[in-house]
C-alpha atoms as a PDB file:
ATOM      1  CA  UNK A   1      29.210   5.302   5.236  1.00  0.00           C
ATOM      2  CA  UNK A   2      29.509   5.493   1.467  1.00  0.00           C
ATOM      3  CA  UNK A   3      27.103   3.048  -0.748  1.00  0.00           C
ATOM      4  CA  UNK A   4      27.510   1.635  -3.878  1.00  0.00           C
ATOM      5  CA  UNK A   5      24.916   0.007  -6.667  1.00  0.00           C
ATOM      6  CA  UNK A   6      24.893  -4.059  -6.911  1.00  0.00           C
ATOM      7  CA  UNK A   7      23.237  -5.810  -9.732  1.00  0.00           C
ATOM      8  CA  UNK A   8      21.333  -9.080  -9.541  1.00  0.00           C
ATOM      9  CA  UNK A   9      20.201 -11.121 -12.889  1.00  0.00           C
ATOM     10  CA  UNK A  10      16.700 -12.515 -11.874  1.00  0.00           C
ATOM     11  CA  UNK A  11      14.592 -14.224 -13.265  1.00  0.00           C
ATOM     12  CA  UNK A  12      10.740 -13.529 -13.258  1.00  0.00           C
ATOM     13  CA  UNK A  13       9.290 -15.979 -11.299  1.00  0.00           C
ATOM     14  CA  UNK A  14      12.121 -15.442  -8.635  1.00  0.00           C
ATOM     15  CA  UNK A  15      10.806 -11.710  -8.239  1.00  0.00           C
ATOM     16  CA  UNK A  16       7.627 -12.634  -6.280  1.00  0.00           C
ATOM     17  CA  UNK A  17       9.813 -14.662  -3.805  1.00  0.00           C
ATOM     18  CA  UNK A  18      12.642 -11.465  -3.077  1.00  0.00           C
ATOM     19  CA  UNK A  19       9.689  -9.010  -3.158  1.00  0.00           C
ATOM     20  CA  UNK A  20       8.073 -11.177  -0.292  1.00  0.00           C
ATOM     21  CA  UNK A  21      10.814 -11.607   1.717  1.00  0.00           C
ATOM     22  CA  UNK A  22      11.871  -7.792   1.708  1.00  0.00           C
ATOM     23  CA  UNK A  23       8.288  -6.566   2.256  1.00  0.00           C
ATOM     24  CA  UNK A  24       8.151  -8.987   5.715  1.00  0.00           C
ATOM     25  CA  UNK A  25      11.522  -7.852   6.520  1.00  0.00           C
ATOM     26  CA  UNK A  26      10.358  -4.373   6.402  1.00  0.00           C
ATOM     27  CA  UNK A  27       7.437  -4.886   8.695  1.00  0.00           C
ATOM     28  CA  UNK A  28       9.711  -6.620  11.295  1.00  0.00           C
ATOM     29  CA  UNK A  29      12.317  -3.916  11.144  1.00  0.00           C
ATOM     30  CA  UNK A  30       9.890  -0.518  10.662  1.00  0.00           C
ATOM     31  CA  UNK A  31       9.055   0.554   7.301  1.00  0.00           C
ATOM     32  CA  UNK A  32      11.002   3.538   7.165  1.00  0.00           C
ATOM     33  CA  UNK A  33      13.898   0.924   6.580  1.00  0.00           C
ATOM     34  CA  UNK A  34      15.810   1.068   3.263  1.00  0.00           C
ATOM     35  CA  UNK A  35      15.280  -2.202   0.925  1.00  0.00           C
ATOM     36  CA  UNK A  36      18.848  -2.532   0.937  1.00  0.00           C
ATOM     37  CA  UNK A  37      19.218  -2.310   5.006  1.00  0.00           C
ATOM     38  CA  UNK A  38      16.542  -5.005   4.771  1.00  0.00           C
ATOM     39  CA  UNK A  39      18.468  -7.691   2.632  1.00  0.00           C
ATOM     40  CA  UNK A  40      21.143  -7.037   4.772  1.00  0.00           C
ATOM     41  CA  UNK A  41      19.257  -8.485   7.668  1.00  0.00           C
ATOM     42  CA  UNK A  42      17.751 -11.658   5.835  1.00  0.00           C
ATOM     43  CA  UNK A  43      21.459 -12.410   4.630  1.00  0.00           C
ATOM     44  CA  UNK A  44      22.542 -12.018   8.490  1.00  0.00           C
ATOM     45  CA  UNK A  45      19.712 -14.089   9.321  1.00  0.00           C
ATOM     46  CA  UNK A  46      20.436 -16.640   6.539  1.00  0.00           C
ATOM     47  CA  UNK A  47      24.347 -16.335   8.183  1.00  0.00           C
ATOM     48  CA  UNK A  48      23.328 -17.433  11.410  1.00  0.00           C
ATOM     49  CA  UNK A  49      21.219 -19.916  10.268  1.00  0.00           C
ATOM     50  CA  UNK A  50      23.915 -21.817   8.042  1.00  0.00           C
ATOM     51  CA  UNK A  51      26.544 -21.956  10.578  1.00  0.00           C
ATOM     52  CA  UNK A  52      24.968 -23.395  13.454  1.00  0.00           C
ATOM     53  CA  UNK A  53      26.531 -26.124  13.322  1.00  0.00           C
ATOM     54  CA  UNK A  54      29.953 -25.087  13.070  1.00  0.00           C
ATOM     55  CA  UNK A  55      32.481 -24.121  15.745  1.00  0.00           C
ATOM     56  CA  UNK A  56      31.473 -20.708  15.925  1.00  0.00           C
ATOM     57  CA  UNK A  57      28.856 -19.750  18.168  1.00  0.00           C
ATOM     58  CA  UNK A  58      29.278 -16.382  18.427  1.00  0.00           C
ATOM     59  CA  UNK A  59      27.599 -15.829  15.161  1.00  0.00           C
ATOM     60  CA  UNK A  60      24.670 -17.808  16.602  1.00  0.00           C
ATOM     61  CA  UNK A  61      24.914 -15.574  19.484  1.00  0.00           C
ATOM     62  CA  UNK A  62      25.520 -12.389  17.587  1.00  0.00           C
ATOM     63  CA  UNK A  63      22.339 -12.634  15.374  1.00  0.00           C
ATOM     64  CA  UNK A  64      19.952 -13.515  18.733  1.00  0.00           C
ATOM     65  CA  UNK A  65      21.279 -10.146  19.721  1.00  0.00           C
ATOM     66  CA  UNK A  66      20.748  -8.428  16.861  1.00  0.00           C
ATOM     67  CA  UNK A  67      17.203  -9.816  16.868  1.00  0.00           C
ATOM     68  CA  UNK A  68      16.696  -9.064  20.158  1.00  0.00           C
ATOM     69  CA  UNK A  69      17.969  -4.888  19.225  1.00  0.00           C
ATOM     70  CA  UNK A  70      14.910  -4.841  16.982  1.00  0.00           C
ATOM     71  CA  UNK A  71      11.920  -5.685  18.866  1.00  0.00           C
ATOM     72  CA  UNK A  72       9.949  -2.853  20.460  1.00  0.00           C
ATOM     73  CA  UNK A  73      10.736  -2.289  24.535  1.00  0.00           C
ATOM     74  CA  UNK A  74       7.111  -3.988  25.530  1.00  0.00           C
ATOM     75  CA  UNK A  75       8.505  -7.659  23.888  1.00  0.00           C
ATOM     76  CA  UNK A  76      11.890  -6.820  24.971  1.00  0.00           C
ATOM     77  CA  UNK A  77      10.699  -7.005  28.261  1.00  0.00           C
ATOM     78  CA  UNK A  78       8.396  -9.938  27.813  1.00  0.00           C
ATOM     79  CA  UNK A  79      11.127 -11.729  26.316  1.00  0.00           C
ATOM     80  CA  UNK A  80      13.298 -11.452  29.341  1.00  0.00           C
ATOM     81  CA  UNK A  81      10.573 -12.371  31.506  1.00  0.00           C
ATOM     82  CA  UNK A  82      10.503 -15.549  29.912  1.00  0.00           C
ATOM     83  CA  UNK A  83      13.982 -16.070  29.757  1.00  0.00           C
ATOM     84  CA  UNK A  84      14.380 -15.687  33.201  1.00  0.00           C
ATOM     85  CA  UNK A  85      11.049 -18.342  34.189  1.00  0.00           C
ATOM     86  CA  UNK A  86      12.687 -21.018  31.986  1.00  0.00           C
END
């Protein structure tokens, strides 16, 4: 997969804001996880968020998956316990 450099103009009081949401993104996903790997996932997130209410609900459905894919096999588990009672 080849990578390439983006630039963002910020401004300084939006720095605390980014900085906060990437370093909680990293704990969710495992800090060994790249900064860039981790805005990918809040945009995704943000994605699935802003089109639930349009006709496509596999992007709904895509991101609980994805979600899903990232917790350890213990709340996997737990998860699907609960599914399965409801």
């Amino acid at each position: 997969m080849s990578s390439y450099m983006m630039y963002f103009k910020l401004y300084k009081g939006q720095i605390p804001v980014i900085e906060q949401a990437l370093e909680i993104a990293a704990r969710m996903l495992g800090s060994d996880k790249s900064r860039g790997y981790c805005l990918e996932m809040i945009c995704a997130d943000f994605l699935a968020g802003a089109n639930l209410g349009k006709d496509e609900p596999d992007t709904f459905l895509n991101a609980l998956h994805r979600c899903f894919c990232l917790l350890p096999n213990a709340q996997q588990a737990t998860f699907l316990q609960r599914l399965t009672a409801a």
